[in-house]
C-alpha atoms as a PDB file:
ATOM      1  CA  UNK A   1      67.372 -35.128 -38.865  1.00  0.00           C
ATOM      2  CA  UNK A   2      66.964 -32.124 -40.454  1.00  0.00           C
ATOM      3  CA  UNK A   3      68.583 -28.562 -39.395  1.00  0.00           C
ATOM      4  CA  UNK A   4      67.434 -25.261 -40.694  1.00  0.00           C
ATOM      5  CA  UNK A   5      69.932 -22.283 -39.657  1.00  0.00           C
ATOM      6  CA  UNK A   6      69.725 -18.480 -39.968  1.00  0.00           C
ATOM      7  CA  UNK A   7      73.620 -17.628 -39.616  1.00  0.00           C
ATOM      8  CA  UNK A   8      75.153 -19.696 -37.508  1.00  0.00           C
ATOM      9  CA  UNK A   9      71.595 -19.648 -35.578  1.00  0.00           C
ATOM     10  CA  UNK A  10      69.673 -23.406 -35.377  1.00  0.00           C
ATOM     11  CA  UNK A  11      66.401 -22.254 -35.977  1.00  0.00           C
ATOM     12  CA  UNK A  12      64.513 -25.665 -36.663  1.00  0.00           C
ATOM     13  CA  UNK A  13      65.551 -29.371 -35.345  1.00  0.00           C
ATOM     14  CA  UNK A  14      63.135 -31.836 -37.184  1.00  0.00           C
ATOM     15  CA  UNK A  15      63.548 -35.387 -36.402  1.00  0.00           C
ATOM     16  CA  UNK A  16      60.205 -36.710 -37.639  1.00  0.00           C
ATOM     17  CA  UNK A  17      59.949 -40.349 -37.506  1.00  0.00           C
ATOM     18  CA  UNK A  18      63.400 -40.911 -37.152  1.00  0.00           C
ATOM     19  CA  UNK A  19      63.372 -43.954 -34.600  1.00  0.00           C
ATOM     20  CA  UNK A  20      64.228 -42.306 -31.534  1.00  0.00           C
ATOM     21  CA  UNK A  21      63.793 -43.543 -27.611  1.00  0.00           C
ATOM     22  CA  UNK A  22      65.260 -40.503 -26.315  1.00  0.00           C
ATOM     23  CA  UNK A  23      65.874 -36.654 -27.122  1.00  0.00           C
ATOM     24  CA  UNK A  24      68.537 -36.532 -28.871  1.00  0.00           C
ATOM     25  CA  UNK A  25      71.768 -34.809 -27.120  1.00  0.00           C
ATOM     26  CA  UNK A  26      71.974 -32.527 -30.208  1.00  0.00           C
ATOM     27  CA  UNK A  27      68.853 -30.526 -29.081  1.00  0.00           C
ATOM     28  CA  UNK A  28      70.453 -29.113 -26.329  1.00  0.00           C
ATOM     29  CA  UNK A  29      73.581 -27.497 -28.216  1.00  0.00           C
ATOM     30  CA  UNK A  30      71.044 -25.423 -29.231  1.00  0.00           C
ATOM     31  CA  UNK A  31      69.860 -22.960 -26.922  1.00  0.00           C
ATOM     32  CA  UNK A  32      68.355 -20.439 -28.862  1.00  0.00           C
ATOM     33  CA  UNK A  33      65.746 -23.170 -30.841  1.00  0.00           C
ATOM     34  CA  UNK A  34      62.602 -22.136 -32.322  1.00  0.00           C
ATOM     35  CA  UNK A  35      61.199 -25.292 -33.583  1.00  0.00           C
ATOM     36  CA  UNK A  36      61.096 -29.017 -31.889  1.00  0.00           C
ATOM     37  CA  UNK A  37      59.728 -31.699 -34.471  1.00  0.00           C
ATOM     38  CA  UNK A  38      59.925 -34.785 -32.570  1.00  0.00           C
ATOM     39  CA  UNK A  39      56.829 -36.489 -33.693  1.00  0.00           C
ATOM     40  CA  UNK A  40      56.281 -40.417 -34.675  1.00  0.00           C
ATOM     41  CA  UNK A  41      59.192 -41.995 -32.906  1.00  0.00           C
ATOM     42  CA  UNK A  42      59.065 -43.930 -29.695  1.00  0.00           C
ATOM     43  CA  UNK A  43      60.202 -41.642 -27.367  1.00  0.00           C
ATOM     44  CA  UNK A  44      58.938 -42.431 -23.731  1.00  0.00           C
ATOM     45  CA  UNK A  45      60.395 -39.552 -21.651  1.00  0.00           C
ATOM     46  CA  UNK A  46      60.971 -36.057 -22.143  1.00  0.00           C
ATOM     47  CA  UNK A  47      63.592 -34.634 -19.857  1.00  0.00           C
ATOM     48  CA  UNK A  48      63.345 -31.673 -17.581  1.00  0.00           C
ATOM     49  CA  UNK A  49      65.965 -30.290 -19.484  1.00  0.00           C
ATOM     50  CA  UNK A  50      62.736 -29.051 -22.315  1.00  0.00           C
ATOM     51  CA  UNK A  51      62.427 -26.279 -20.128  1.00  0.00           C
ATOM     52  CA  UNK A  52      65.222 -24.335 -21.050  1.00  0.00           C
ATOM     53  CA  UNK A  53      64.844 -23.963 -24.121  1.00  0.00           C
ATOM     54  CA  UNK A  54      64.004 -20.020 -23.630  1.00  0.00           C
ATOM     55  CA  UNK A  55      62.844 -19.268 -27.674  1.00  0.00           C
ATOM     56  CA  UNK A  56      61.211 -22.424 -28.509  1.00  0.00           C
ATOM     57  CA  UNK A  57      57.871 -21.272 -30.117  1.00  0.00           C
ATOM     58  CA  UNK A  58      56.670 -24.364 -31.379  1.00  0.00           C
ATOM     59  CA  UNK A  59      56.696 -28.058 -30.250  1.00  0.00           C
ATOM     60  CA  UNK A  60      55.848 -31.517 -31.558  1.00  0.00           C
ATOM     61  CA  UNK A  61      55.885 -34.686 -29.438  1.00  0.00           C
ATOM     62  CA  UNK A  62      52.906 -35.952 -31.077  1.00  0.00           C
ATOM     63  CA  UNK A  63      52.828 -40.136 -31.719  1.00  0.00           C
ATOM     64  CA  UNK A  64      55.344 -41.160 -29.582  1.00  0.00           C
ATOM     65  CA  UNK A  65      54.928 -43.491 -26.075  1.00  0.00           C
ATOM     66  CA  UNK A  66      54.953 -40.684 -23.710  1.00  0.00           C
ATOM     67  CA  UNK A  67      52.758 -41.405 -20.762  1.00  0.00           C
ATOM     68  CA  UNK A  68      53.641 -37.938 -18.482  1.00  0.00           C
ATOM     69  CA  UNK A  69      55.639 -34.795 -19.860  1.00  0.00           C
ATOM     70  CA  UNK A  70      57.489 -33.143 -17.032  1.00  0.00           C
ATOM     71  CA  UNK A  71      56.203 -29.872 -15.565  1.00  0.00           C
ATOM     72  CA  UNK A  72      58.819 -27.881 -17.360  1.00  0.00           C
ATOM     73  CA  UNK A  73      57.380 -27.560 -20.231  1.00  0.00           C
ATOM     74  CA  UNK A  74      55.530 -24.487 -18.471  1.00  0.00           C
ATOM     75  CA  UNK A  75      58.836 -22.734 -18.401  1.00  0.00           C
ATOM     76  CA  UNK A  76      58.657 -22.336 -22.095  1.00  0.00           C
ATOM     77  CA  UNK A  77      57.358 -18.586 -22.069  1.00  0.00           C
ATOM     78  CA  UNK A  78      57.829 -18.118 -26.415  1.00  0.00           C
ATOM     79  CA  UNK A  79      55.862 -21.160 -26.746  1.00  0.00           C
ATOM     80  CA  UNK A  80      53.099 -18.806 -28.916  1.00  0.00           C
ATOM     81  CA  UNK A  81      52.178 -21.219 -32.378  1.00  0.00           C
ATOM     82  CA  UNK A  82      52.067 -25.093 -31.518  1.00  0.00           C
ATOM     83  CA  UNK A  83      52.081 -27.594 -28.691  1.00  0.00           C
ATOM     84  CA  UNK A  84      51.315 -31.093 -29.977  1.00  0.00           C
ATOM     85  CA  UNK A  85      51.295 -33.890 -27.548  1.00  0.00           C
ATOM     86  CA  UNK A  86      48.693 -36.125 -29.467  1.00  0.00           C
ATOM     87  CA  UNK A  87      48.818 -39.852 -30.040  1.00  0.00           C
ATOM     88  CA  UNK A  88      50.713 -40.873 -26.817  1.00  0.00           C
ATOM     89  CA  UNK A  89      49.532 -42.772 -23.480  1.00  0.00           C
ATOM     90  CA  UNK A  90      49.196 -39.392 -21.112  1.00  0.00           C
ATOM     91  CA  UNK A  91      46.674 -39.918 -18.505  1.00  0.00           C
ATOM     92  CA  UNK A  92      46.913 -36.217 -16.999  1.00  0.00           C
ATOM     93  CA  UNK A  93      48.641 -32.925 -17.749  1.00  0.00           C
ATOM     94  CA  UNK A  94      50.936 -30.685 -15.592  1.00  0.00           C
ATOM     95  CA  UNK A  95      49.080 -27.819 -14.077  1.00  0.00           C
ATOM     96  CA  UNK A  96      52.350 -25.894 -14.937  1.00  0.00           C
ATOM     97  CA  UNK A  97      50.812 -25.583 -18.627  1.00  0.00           C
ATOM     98  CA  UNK A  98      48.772 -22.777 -17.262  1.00  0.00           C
ATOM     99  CA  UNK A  99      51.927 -20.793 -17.710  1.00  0.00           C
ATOM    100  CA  UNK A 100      51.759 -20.991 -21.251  1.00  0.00           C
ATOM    101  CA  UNK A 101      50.116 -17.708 -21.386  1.00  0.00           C
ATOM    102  CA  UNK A 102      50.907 -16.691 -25.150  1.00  0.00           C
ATOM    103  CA  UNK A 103      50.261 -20.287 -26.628  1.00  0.00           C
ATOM    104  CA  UNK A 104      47.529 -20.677 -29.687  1.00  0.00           C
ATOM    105  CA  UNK A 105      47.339 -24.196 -30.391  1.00  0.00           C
ATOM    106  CA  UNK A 106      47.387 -27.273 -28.424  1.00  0.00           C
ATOM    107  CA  UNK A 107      46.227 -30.644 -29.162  1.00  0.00           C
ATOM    108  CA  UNK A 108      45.978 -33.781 -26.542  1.00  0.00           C
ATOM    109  CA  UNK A 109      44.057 -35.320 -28.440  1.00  0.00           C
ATOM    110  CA  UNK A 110      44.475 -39.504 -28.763  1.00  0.00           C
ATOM    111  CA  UNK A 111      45.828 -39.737 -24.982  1.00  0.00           C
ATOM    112  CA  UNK A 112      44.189 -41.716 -21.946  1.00  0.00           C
ATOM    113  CA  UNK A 113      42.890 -37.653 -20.267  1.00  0.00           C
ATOM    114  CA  UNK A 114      40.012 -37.771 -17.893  1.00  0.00           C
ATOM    115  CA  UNK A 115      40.163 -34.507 -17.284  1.00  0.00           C
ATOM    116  CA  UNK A 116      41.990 -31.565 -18.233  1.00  0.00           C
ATOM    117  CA  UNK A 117      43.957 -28.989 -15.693  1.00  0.00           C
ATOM    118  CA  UNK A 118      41.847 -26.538 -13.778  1.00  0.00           C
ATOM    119  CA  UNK A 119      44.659 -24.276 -15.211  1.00  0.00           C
ATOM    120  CA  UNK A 120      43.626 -24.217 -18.726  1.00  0.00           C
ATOM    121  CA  UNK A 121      41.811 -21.433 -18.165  1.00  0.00           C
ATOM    122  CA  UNK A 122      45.563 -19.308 -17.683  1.00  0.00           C
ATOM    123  CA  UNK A 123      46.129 -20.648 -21.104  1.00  0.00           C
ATOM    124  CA  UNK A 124      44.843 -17.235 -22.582  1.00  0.00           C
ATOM    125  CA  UNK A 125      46.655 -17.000 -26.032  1.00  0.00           C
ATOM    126  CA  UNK A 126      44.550 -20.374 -27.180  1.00  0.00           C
ATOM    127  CA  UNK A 127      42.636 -19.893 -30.241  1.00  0.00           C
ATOM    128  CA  UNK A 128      42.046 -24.059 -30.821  1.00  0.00           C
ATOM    129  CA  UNK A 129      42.183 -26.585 -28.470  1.00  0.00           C
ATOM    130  CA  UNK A 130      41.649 -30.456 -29.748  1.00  0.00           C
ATOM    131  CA  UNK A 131      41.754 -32.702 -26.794  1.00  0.00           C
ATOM    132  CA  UNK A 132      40.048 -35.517 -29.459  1.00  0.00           C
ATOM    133  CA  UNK A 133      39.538 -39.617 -28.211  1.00  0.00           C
ATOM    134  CA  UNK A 134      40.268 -39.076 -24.494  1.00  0.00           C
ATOM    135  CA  UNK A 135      38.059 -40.154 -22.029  1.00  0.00           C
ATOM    136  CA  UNK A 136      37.429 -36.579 -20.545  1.00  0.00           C
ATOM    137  CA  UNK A 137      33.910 -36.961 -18.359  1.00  0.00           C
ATOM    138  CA  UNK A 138      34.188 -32.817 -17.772  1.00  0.00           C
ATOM    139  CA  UNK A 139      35.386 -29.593 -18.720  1.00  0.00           C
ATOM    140  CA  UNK A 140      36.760 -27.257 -16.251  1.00  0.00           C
ATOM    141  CA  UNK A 141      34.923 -24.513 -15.628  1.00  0.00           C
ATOM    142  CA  UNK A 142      37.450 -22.393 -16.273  1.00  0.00           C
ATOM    143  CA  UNK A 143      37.566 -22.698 -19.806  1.00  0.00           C
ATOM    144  CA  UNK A 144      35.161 -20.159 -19.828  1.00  0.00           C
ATOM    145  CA  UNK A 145      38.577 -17.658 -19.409  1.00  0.00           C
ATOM    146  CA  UNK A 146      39.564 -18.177 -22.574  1.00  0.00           C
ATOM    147  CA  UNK A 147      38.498 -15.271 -24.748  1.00  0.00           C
ATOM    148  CA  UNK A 148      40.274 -15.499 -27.648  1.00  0.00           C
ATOM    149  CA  UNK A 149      39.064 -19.412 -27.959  1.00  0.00           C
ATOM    150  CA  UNK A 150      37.757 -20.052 -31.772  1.00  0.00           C
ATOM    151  CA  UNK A 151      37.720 -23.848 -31.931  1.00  0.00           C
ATOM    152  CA  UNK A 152      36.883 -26.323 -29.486  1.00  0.00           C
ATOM    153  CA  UNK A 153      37.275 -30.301 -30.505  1.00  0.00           C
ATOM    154  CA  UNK A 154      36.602 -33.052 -28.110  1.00  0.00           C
ATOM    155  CA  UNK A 155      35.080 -35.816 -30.426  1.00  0.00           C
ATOM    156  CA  UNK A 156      34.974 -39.129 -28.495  1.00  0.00           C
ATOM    157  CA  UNK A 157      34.979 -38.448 -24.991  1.00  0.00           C
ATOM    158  CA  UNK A 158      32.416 -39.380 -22.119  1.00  0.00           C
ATOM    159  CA  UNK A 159      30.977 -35.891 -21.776  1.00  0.00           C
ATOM    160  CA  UNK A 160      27.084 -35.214 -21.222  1.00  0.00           C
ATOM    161  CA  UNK A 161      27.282 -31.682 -20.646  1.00  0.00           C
ATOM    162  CA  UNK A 162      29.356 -28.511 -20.557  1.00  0.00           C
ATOM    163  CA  UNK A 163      30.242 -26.329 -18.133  1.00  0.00           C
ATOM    164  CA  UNK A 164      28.420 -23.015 -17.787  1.00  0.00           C
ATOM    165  CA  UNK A 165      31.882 -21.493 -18.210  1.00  0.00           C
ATOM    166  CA  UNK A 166      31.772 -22.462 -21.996  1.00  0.00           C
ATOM    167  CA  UNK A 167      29.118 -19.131 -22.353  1.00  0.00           C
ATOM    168  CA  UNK A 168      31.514 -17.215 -21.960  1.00  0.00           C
ATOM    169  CA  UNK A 169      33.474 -18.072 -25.002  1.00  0.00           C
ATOM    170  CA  UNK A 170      32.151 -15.339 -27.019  1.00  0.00           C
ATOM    171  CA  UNK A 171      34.909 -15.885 -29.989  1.00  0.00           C
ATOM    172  CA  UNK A 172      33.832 -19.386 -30.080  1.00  0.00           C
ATOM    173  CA  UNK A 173      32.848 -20.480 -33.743  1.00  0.00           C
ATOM    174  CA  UNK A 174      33.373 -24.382 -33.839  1.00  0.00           C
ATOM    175  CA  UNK A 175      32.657 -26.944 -31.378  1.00  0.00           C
ATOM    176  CA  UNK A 176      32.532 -30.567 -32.330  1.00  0.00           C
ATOM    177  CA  UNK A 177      30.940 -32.605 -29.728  1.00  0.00           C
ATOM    178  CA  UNK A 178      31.040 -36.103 -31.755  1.00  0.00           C
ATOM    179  CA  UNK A 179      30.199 -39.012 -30.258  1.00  0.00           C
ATOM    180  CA  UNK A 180      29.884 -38.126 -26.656  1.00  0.00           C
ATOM    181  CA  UNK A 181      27.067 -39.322 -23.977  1.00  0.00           C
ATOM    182  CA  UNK A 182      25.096 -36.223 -24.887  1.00  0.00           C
ATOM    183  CA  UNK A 183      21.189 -36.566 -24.435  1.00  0.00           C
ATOM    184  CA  UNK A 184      20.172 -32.705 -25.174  1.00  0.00           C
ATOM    185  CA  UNK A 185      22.351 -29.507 -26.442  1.00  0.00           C
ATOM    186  CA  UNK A 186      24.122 -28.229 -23.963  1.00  0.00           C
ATOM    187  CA  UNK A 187      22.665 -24.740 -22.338  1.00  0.00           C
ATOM    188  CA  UNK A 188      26.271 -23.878 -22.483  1.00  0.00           C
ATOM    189  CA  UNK A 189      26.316 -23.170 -25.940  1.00  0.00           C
ATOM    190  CA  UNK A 190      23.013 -20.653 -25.937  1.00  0.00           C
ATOM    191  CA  UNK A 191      23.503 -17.210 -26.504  1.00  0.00           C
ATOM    192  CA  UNK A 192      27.171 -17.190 -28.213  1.00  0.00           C
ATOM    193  CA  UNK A 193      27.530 -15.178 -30.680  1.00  0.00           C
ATOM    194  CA  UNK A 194      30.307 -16.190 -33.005  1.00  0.00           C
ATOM    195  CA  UNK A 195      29.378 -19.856 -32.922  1.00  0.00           C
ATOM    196  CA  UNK A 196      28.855 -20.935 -36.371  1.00  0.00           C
ATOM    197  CA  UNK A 197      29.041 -24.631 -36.786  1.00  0.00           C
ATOM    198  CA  UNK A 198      27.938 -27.218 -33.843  1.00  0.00           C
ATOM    199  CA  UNK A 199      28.506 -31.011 -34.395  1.00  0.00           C
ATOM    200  CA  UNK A 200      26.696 -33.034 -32.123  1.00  0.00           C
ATOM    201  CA  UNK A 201      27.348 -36.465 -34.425  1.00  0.00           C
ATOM    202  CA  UNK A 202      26.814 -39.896 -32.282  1.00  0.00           C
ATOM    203  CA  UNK A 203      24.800 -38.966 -29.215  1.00  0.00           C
ATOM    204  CA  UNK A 204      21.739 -39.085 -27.520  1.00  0.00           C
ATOM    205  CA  UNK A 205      19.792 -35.525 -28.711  1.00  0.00           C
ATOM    206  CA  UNK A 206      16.404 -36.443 -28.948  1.00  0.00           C
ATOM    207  CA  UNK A 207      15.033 -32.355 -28.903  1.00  0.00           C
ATOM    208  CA  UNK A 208      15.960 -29.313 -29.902  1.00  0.00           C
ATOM    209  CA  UNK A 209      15.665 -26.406 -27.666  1.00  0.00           C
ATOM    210  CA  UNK A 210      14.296 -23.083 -29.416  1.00  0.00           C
ATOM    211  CA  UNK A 211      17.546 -20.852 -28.018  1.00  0.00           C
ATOM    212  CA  UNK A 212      19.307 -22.729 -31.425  1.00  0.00           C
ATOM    213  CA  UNK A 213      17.238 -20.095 -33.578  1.00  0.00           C
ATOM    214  CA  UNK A 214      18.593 -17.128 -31.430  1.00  0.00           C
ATOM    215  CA  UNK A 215      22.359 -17.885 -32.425  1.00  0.00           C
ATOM    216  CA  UNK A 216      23.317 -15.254 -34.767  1.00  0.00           C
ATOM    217  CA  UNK A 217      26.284 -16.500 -36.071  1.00  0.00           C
ATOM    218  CA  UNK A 218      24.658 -20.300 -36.255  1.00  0.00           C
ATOM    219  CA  UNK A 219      25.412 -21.627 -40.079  1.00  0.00           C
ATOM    220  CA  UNK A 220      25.299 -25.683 -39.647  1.00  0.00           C
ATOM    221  CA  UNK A 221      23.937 -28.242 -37.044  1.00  0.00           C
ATOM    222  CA  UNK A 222      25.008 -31.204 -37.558  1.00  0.00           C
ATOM    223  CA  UNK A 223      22.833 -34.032 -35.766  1.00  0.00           C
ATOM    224  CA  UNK A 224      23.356 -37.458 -37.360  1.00  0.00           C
ATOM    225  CA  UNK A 225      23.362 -40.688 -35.827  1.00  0.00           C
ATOM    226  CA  UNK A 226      20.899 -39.258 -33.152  1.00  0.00           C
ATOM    227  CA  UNK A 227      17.897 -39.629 -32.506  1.00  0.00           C
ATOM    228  CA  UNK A 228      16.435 -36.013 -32.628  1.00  0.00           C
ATOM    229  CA  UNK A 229      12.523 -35.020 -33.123  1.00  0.00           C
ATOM    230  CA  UNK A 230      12.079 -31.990 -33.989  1.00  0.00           C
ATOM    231  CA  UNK A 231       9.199 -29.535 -35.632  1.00  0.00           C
ATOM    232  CA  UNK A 232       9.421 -29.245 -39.365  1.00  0.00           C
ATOM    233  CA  UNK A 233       8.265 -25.638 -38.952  1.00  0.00           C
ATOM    234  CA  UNK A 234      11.171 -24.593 -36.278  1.00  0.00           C
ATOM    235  CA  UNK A 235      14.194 -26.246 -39.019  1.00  0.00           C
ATOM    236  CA  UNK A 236      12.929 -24.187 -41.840  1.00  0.00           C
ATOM    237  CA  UNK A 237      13.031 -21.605 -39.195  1.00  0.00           C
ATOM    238  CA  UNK A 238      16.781 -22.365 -38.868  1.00  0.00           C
ATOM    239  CA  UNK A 239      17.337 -22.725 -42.597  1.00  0.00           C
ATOM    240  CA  UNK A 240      15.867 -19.306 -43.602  1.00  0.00           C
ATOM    241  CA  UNK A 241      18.301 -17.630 -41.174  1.00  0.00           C
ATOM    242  CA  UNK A 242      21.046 -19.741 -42.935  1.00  0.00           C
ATOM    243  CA  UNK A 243      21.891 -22.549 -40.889  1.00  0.00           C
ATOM    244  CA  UNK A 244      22.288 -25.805 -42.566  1.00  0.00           C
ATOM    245  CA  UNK A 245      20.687 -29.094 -40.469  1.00  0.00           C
ATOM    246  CA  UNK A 246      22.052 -32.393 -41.038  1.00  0.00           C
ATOM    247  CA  UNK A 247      19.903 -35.329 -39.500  1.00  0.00           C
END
């Protein structure tokens, strides 16, 4: 374990792959903690306790055997950098995470999610969400709330489209939709105008609607492994206005 202090202040715990089952009882001599590294042990609960932990900014339970986290962890009002809860066996997420207004990053990615919380869209502080190798079928449509949203990564799920919510996501400038069920590019994704880079790797696109051309922002498509057919004259169009096309 390893303990940074300001004074006789705890600011950091890190306990990074140090072989633990359970939180250890230190953490909670430490009321005032900033920063929670807990990742790549074999922890398989996370007590209730989490919640009290008033300052905490940033957490990591990332690669351990956690198959719920408790609804506490919405109680954790500084939680503003990082949430990491990748690489476990979570099958849902507590609606109380809605209450982690002033959070930025969160990744679930590597769980056993078919859906996320209709309450991500309270999340309002997110500026990247990577919910990565679940098997999500849907978005809620309330993702579409999230305004200050930049990147969006949900490679290896079972989605085939995207909620009409995800148009409003005008800060929105990465989306990686690799190796999903998609057959077409979502309508979702026409008319943003901060979206630069769009990986639709692995699915099903067989055409390309014209809409792509009006994205202003729009510097690379990336469309291998599919099985896309489109006019040589509309991808210099796309090139000319800057946008690389991989195919």
């Amino acid at each position: 374990m390893t303990t940074t202090a300001a004074g006789d202040r705890a600011v950091v715990l890190n306990y990074w792959h140090g072989g633990l089952s359970q939180v250890p009882d230190e953490v909670w001599r430490h009321p005032r903690l900033e920063v929670l590294l807990l990742p790549d042990n074999a922890l398989t609960h996370v007590p209730a306790r989490v919640g009290t932990l008033a300052a905490l900014h940033t957490l990591d339970l990332g690669h351990n055997r956690l198959r719920a986290v408790p609804d506490e962890l919405g109680d954790l009002a500084a939680l503003s950098r990082f949430l990491y809860l990748h690489d476990n066996e979570l099958a849902e997420l507590p609606a109380s995470l809605g209450r982690l207004t002033r959070l930025g990053y969160l990744n679930v990615g590597e769980n056993r999610l078919t859906a996320l919380p209709d309450t991500l869209g309270a999340m309002s502080g997110l500026v990247e969400l990577r919910a990565q190798h679940n098997r999500l079928t849907r978005l809620p449509d309330t993702i579409g709330s999230l305004a200050a949203l930049r990147e969006l990564w949900l490679r290896g799920n079972r989605l085939s489209d995207l909620p009409a919510g995800v148009g409003a996501l005008t800060a929105l400038r990465e989306i990686e939709l690799r190796e999903n069920a998609f057959t077409a590019v979502p309508e979702a994704l026409r008319g943003l105008p901060s979206l630069r880079r769009v990986d639709l790797r692995g699915n099903r696109v067989r055409q390309l609607p014209r809409w792509l051309a009006e994205l202003p922002s729009l510097e690379k498509l990336d469309l291998r492994w599919n099985d896309t057919h489109a006019p040589e004259d509309f991808l210099r169009t796309l090139e000319d206005q800057g946008c690389v096309v991989l195919r």
